[in-house]
PDB file of N, CA and C in Angstrom:
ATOM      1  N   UNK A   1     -32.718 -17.143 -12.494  1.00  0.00           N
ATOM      2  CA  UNK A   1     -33.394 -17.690 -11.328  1.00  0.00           C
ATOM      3  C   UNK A   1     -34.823 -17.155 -11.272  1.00  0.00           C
ATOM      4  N   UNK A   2     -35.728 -18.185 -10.950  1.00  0.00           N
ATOM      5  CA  UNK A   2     -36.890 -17.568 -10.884  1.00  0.00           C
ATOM      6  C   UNK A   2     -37.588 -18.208  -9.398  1.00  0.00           C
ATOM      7  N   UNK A   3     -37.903 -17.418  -8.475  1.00  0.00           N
ATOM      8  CA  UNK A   3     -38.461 -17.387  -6.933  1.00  0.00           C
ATOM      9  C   UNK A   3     -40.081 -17.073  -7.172  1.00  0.00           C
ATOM     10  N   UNK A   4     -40.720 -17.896  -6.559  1.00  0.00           N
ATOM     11  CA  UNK A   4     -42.165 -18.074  -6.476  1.00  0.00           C
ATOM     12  C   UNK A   4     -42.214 -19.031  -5.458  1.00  0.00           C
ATOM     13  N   UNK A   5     -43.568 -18.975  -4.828  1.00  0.00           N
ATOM     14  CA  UNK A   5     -44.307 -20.092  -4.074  1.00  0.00           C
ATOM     15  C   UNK A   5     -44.332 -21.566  -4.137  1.00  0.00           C
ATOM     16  N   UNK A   6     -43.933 -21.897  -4.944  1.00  0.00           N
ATOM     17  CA  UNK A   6     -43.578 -23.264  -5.538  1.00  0.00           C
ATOM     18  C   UNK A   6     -42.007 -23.513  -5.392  1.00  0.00           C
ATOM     19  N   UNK A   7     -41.398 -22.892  -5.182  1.00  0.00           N
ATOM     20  CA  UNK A   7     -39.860 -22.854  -4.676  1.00  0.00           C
ATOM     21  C   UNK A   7     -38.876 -22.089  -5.667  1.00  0.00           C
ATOM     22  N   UNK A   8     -37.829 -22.532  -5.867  1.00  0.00           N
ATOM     23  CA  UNK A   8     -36.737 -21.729  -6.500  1.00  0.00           C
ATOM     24  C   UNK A   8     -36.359 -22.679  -8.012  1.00  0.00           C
ATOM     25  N   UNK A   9     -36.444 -21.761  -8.938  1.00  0.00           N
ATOM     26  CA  UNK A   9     -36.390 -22.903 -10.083  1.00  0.00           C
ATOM     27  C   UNK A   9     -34.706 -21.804 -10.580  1.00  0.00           C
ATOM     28  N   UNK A  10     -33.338 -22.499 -10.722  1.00  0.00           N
ATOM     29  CA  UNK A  10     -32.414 -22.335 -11.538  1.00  0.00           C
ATOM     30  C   UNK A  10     -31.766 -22.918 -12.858  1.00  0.00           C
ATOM     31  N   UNK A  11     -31.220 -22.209 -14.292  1.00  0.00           N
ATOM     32  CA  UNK A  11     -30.938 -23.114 -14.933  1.00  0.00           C
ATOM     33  C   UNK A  11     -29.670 -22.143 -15.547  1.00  0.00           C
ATOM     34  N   UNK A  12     -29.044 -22.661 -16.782  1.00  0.00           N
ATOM     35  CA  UNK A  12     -28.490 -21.923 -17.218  1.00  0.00           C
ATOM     36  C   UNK A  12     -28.882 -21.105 -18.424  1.00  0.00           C
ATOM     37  N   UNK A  13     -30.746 -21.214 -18.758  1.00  0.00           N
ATOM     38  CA  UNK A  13     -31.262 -20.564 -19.375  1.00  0.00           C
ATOM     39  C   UNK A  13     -32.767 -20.742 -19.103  1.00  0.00           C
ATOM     40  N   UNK A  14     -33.442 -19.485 -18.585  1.00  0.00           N
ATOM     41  CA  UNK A  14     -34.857 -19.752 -18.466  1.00  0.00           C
ATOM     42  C   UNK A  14     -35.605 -18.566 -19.059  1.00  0.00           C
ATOM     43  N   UNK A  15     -36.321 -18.463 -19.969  1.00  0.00           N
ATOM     44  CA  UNK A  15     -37.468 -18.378 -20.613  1.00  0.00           C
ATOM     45  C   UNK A  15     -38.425 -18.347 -20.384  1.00  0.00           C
ATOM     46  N   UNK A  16     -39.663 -16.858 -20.283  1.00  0.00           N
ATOM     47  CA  UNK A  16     -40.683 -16.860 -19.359  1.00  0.00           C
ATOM     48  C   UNK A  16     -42.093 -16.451 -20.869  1.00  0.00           C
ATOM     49  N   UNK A  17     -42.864 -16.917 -20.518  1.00  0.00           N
ATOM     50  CA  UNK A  17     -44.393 -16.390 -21.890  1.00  0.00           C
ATOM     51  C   UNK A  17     -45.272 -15.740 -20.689  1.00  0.00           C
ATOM     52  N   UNK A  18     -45.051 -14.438 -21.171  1.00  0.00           N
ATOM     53  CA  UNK A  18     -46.098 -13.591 -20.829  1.00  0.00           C
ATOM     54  C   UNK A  18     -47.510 -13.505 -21.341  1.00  0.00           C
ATOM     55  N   UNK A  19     -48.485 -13.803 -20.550  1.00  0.00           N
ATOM     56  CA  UNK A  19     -49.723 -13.745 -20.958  1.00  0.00           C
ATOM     57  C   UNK A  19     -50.448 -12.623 -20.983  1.00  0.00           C
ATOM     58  N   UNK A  20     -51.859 -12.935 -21.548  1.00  0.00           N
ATOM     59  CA  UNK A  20     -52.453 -11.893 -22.099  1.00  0.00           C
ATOM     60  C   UNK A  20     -52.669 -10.772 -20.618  1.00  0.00           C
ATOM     61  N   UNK A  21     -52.979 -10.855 -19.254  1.00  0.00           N
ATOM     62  CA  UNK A  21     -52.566  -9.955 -18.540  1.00  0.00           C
ATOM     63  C   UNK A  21     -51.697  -9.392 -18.210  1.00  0.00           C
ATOM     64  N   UNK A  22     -50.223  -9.761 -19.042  1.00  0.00           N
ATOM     65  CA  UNK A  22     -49.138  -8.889 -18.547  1.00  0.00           C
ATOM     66  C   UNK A  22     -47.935  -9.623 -17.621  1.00  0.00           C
ATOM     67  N   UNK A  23     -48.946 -10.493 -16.947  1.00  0.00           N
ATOM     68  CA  UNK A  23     -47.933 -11.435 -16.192  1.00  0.00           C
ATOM     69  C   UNK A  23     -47.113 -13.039 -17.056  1.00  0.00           C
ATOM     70  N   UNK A  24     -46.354 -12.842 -16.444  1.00  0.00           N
ATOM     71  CA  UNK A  24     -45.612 -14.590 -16.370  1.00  0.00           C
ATOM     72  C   UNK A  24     -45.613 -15.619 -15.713  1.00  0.00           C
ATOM     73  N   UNK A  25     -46.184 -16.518 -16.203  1.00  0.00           N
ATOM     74  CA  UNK A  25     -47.076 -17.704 -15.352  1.00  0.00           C
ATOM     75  C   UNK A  25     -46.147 -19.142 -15.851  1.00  0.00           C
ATOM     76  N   UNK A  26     -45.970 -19.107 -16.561  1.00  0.00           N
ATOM     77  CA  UNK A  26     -44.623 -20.251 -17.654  1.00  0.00           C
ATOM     78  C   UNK A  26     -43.629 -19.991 -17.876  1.00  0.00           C
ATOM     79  N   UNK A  27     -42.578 -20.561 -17.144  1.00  0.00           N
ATOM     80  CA  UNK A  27     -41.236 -20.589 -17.916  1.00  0.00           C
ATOM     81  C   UNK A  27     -40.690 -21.635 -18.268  1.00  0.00           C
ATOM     82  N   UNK A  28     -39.842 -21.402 -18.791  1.00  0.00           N
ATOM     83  CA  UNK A  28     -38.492 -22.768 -19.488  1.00  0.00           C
ATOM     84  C   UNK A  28     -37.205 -22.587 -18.969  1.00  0.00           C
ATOM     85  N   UNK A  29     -36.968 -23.964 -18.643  1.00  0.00           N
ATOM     86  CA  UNK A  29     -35.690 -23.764 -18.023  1.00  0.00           C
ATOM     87  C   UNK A  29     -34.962 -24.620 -18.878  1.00  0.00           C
ATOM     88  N   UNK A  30     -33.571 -24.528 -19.349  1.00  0.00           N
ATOM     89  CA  UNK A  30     -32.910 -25.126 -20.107  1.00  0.00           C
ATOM     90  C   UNK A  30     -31.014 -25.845 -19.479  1.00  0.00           C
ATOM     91  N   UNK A  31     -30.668 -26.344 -19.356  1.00  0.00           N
ATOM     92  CA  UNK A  31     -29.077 -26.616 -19.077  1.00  0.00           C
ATOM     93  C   UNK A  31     -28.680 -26.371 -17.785  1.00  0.00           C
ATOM     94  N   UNK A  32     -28.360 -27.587 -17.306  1.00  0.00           N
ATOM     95  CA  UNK A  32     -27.948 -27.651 -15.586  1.00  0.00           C
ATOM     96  C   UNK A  32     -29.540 -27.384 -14.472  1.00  0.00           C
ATOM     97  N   UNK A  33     -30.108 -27.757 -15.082  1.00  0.00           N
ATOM     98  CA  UNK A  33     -31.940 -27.703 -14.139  1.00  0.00           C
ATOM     99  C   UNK A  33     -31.880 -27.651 -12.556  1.00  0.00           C
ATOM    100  N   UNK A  34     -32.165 -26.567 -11.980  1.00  0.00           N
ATOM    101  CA  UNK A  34     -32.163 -27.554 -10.387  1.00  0.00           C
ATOM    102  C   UNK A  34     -33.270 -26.142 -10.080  1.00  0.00           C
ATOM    103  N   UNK A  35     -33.995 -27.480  -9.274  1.00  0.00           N
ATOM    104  CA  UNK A  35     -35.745 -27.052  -8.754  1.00  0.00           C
ATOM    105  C   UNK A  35     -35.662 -26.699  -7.173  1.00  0.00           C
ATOM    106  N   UNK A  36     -35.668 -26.203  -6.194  1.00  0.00           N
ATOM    107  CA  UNK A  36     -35.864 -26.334  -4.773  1.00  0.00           C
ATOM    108  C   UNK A  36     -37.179 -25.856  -4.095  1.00  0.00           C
ATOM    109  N   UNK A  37     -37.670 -26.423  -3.096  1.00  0.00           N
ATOM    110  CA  UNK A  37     -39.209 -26.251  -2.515  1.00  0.00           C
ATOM    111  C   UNK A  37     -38.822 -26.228  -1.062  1.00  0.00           C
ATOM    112  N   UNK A  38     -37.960 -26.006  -0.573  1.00  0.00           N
ATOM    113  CA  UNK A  38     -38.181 -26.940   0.735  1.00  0.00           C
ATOM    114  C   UNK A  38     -38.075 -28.304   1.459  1.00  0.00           C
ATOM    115  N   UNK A  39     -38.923 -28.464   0.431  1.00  0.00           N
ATOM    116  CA  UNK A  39     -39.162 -30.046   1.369  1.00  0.00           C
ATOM    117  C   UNK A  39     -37.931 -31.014  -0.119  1.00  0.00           C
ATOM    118  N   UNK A  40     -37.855 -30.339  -1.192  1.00  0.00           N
ATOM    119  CA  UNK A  40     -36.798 -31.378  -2.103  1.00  0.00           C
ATOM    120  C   UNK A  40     -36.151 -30.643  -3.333  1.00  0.00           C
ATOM    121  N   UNK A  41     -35.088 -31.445  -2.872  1.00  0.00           N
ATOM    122  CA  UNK A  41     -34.514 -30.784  -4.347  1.00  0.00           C
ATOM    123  C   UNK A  41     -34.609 -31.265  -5.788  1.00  0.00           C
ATOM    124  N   UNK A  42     -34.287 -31.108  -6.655  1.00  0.00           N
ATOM    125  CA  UNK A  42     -34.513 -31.775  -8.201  1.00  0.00           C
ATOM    126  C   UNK A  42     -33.670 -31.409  -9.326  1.00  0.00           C
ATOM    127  N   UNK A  43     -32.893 -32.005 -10.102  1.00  0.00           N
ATOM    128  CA  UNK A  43     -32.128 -31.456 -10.637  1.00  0.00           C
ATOM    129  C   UNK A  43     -32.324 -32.298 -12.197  1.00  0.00           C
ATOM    130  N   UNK A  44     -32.220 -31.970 -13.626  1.00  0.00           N
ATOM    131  CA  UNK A  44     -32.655 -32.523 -14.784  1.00  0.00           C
ATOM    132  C   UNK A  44     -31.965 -31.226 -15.867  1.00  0.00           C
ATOM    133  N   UNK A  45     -32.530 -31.799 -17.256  1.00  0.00           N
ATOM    134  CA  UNK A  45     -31.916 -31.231 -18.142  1.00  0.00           C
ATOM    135  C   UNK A  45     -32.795 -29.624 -19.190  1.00  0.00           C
ATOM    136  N   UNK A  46     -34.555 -30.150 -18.695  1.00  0.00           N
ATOM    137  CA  UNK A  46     -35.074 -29.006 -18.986  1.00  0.00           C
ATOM    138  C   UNK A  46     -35.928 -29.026 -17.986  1.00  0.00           C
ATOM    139  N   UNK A  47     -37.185 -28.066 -17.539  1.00  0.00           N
ATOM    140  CA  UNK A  47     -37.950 -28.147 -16.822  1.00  0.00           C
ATOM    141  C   UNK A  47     -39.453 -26.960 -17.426  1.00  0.00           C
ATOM    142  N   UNK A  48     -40.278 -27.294 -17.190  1.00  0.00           N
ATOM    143  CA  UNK A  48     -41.297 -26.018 -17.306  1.00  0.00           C
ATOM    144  C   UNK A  48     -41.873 -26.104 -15.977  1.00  0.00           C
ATOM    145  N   UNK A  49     -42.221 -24.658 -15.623  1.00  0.00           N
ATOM    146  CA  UNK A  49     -42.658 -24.509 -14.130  1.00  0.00           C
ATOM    147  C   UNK A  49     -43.993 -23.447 -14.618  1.00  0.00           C
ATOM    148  N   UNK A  50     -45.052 -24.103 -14.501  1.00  0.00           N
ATOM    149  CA  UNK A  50     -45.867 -23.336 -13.971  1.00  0.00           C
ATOM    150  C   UNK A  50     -47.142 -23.110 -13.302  1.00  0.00           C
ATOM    151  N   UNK A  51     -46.547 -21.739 -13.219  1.00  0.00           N
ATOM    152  CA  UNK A  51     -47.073 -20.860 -12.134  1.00  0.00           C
ATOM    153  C   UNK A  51     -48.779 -21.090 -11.744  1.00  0.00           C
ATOM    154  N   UNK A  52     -49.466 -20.556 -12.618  1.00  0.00           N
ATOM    155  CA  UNK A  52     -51.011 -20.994 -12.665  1.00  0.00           C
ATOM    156  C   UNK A  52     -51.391 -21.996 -12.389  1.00  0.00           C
ATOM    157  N   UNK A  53     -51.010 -23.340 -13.044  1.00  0.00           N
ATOM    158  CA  UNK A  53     -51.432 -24.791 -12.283  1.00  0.00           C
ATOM    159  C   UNK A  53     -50.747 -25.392 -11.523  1.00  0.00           C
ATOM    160  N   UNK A  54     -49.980 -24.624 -10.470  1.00  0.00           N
ATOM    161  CA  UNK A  54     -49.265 -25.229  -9.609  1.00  0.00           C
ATOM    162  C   UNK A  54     -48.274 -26.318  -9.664  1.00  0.00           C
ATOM    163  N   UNK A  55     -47.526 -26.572 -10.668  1.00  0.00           N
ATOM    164  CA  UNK A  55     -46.760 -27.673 -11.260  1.00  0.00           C
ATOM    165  C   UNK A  55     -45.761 -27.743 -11.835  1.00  0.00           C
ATOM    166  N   UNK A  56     -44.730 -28.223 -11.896  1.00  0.00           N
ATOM    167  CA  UNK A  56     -43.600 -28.114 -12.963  1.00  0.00           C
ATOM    168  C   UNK A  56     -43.214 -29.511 -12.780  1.00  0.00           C
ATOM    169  N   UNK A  57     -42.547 -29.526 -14.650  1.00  0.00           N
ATOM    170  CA  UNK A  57     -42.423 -30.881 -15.239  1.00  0.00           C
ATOM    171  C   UNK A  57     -40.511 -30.486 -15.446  1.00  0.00           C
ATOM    172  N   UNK A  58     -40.229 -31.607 -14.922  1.00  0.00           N
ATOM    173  CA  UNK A  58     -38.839 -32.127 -15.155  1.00  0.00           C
ATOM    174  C   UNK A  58     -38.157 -33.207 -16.246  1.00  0.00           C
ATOM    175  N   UNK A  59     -37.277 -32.933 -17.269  1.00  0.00           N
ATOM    176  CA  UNK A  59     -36.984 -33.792 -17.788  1.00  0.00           C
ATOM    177  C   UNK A  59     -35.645 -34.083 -17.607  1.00  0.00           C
ATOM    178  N   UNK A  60     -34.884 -35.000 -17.734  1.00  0.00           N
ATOM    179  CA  UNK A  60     -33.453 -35.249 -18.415  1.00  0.00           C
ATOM    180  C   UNK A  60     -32.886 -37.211 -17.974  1.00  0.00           C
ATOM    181  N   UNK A  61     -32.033 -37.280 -18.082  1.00  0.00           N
ATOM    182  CA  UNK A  61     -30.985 -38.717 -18.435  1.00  0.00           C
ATOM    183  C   UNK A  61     -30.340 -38.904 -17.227  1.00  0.00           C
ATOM    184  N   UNK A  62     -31.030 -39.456 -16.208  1.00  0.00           N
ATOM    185  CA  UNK A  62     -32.529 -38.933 -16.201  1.00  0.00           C
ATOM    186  C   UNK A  62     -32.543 -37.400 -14.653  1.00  0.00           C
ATOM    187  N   UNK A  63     -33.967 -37.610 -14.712  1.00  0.00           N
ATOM    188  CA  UNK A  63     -34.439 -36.393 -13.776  1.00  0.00           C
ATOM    189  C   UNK A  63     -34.278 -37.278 -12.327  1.00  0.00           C
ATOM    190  N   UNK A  64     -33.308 -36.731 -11.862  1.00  0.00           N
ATOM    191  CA  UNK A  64     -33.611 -36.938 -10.148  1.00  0.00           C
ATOM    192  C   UNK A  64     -34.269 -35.849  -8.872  1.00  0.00           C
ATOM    193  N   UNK A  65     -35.150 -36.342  -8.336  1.00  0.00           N
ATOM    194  CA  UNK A  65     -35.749 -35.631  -6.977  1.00  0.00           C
ATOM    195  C   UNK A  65     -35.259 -36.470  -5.929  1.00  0.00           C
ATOM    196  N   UNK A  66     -34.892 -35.192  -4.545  1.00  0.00           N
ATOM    197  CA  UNK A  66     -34.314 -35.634  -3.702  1.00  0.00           C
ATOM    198  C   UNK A  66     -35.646 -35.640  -2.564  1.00  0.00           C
ATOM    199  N   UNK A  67     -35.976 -35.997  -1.514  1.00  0.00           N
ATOM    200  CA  UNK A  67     -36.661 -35.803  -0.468  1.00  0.00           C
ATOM    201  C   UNK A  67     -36.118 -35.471   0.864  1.00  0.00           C
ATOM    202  N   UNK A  68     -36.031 -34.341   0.870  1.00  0.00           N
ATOM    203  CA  UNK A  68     -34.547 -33.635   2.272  1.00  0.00           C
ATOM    204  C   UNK A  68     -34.954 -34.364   2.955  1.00  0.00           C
ATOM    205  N   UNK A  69     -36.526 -34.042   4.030  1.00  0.00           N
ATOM    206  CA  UNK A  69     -36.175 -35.044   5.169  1.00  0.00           C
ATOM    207  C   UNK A  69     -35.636 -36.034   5.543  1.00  0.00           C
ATOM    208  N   UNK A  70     -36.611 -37.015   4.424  1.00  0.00           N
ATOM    209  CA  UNK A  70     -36.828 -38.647   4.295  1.00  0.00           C
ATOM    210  C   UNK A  70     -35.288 -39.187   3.564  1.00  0.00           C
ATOM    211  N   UNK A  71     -34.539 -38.334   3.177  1.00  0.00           N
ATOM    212  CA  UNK A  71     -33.912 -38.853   1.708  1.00  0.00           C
ATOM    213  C   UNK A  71     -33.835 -39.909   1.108  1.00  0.00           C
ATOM    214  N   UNK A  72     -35.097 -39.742   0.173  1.00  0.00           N
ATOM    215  CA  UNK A  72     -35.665 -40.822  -0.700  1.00  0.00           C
ATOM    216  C   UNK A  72     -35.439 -39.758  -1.986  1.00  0.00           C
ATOM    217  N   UNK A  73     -34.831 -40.599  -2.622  1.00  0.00           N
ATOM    218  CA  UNK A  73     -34.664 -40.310  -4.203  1.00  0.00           C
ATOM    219  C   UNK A  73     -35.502 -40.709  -5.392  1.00  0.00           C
ATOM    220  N   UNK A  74     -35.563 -40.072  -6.258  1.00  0.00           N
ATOM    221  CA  UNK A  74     -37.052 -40.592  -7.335  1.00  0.00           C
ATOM    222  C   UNK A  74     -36.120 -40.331  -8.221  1.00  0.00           C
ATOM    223  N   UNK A  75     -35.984 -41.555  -9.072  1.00  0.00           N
ATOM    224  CA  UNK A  75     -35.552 -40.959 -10.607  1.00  0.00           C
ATOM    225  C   UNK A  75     -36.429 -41.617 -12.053  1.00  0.00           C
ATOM    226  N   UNK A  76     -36.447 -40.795 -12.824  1.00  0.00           N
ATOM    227  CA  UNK A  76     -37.260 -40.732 -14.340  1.00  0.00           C
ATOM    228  C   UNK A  76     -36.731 -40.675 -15.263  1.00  0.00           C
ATOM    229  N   UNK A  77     -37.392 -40.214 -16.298  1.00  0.00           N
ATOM    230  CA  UNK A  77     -37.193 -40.068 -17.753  1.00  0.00           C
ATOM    231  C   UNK A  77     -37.703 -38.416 -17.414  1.00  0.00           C
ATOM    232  N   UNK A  78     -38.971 -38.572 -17.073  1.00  0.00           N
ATOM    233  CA  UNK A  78     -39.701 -37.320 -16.601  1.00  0.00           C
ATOM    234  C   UNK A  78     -40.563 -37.283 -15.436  1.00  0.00           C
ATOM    235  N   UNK A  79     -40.370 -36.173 -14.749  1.00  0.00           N
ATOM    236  CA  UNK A  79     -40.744 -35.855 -13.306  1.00  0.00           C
ATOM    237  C   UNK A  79     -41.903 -34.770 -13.610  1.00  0.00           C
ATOM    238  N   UNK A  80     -43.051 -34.804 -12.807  1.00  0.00           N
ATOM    239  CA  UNK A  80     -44.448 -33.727 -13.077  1.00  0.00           C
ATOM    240  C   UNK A  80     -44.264 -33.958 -11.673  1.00  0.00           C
ATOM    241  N   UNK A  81     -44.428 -32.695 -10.877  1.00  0.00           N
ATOM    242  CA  UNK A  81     -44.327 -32.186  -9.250  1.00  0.00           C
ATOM    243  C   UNK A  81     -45.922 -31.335  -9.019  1.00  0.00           C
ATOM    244  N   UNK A  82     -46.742 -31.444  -8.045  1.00  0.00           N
ATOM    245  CA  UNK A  82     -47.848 -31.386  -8.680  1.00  0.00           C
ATOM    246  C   UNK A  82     -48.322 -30.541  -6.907  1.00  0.00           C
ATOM    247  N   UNK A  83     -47.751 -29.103  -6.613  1.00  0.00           N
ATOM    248  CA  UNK A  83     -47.654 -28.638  -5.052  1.00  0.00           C
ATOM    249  C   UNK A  83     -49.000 -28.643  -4.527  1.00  0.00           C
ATOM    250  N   UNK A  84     -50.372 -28.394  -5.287  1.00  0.00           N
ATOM    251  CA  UNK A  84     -51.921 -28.893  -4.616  1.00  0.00           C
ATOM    252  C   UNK A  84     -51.734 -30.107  -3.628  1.00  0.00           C
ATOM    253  N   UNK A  85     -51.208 -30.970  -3.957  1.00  0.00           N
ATOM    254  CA  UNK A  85     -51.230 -32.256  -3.368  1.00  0.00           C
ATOM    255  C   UNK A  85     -49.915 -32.763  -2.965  1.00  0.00           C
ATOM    256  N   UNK A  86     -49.004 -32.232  -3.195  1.00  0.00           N
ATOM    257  CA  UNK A  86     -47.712 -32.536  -2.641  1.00  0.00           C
ATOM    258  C   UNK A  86     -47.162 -34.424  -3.551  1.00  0.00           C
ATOM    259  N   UNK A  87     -47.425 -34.346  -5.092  1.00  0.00           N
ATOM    260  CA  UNK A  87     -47.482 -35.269  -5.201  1.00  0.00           C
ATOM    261  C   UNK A  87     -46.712 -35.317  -6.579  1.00  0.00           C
ATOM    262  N   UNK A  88     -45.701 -36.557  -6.969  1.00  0.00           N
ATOM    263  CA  UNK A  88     -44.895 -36.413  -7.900  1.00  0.00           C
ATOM    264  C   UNK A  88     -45.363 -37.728  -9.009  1.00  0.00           C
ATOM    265  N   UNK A  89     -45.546 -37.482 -10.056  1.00  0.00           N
ATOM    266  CA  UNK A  89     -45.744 -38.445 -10.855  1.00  0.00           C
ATOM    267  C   UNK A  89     -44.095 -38.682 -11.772  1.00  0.00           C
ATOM    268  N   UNK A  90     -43.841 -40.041 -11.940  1.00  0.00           N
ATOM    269  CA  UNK A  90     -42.746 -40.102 -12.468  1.00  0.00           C
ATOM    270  C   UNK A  90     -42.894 -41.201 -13.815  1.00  0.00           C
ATOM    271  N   UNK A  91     -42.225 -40.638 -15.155  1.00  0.00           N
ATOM    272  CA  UNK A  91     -42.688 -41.301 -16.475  1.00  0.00           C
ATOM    273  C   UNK A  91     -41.684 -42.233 -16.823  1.00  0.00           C
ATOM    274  N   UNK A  92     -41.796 -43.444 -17.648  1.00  0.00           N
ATOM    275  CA  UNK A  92     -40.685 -44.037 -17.642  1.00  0.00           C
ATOM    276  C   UNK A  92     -41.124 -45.384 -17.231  1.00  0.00           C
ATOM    277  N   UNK A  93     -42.236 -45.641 -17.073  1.00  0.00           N
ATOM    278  CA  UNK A  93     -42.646 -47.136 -16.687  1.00  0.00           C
ATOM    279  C   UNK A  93     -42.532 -47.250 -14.984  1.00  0.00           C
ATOM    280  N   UNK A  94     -42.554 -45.582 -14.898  1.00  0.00           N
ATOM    281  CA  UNK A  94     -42.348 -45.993 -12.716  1.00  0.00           C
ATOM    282  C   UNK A  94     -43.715 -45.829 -12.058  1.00  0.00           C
ATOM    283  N   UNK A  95     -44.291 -45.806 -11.261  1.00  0.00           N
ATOM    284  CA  UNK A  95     -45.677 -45.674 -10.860  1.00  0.00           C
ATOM    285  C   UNK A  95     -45.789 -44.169 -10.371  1.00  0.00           C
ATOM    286  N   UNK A  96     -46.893 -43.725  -9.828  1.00  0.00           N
ATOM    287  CA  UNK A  96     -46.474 -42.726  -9.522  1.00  0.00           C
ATOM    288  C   UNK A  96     -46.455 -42.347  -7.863  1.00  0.00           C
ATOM    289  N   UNK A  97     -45.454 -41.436  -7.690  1.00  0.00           N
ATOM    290  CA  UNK A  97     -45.068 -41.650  -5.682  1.00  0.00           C
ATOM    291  C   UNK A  97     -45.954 -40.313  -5.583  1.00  0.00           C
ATOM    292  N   UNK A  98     -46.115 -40.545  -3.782  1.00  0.00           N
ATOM    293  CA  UNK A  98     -46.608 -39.325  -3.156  1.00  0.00           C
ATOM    294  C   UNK A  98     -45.962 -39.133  -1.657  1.00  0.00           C
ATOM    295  N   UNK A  99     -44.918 -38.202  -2.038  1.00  0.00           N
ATOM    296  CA  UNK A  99     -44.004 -38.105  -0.829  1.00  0.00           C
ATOM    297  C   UNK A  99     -44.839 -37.543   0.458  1.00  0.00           C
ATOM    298  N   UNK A 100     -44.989 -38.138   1.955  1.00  0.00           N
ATOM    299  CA  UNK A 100     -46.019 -37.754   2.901  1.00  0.00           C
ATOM    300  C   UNK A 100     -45.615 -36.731   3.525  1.00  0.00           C
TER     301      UNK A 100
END
């Protein structure tokens, strides 16, 4: 499990690259994916989350995001969650949403 500002990222294998200051800004998440923020949940087959550009990319068959409030569902091929802007791009021939 990895807890940061961007929400709670779980998998059944995650993988972090430490950079040249020492810290971990990237990880990998691998098998059973599930993302939480607050405002949605997300669940897929790999994910990279990171830390520095505010973002993590979701993949799997396919990637679903939930929208707690609203519950509006997004599903992909691949999900990019993008917390600057509160805004999800989804790959796969879907356009891209921006949950309000």
């Amino acid at each position: 499990t990895v807890l940061s500002a961007q929400g709670m990222l779980r998998a059944d294998s995650i993988r972090g690259r430490v950079e040249k200051d020492g810290g971990m800004n990237r990880f990998l998440a691998e098998n059973h994916v599930r993302v939480e923020d607050g405002l949605r949940e997300a669940t897929g087959d790999v994910a990279i989350m990171d830390l520095k550009e505010g973002r993590f990319t979701l993949a799997g068959a396919p990637a679903v995001a939930t929208a707690l409030k609203e519950r509006r569902v997004v599903r992909g091929g691949q999900l990019t969650f993008y917390q600057s802007d509160d805004r999800i791009r989804v790959e796969s021939g879907k356009q891209v949403l921006k949950f309000e």
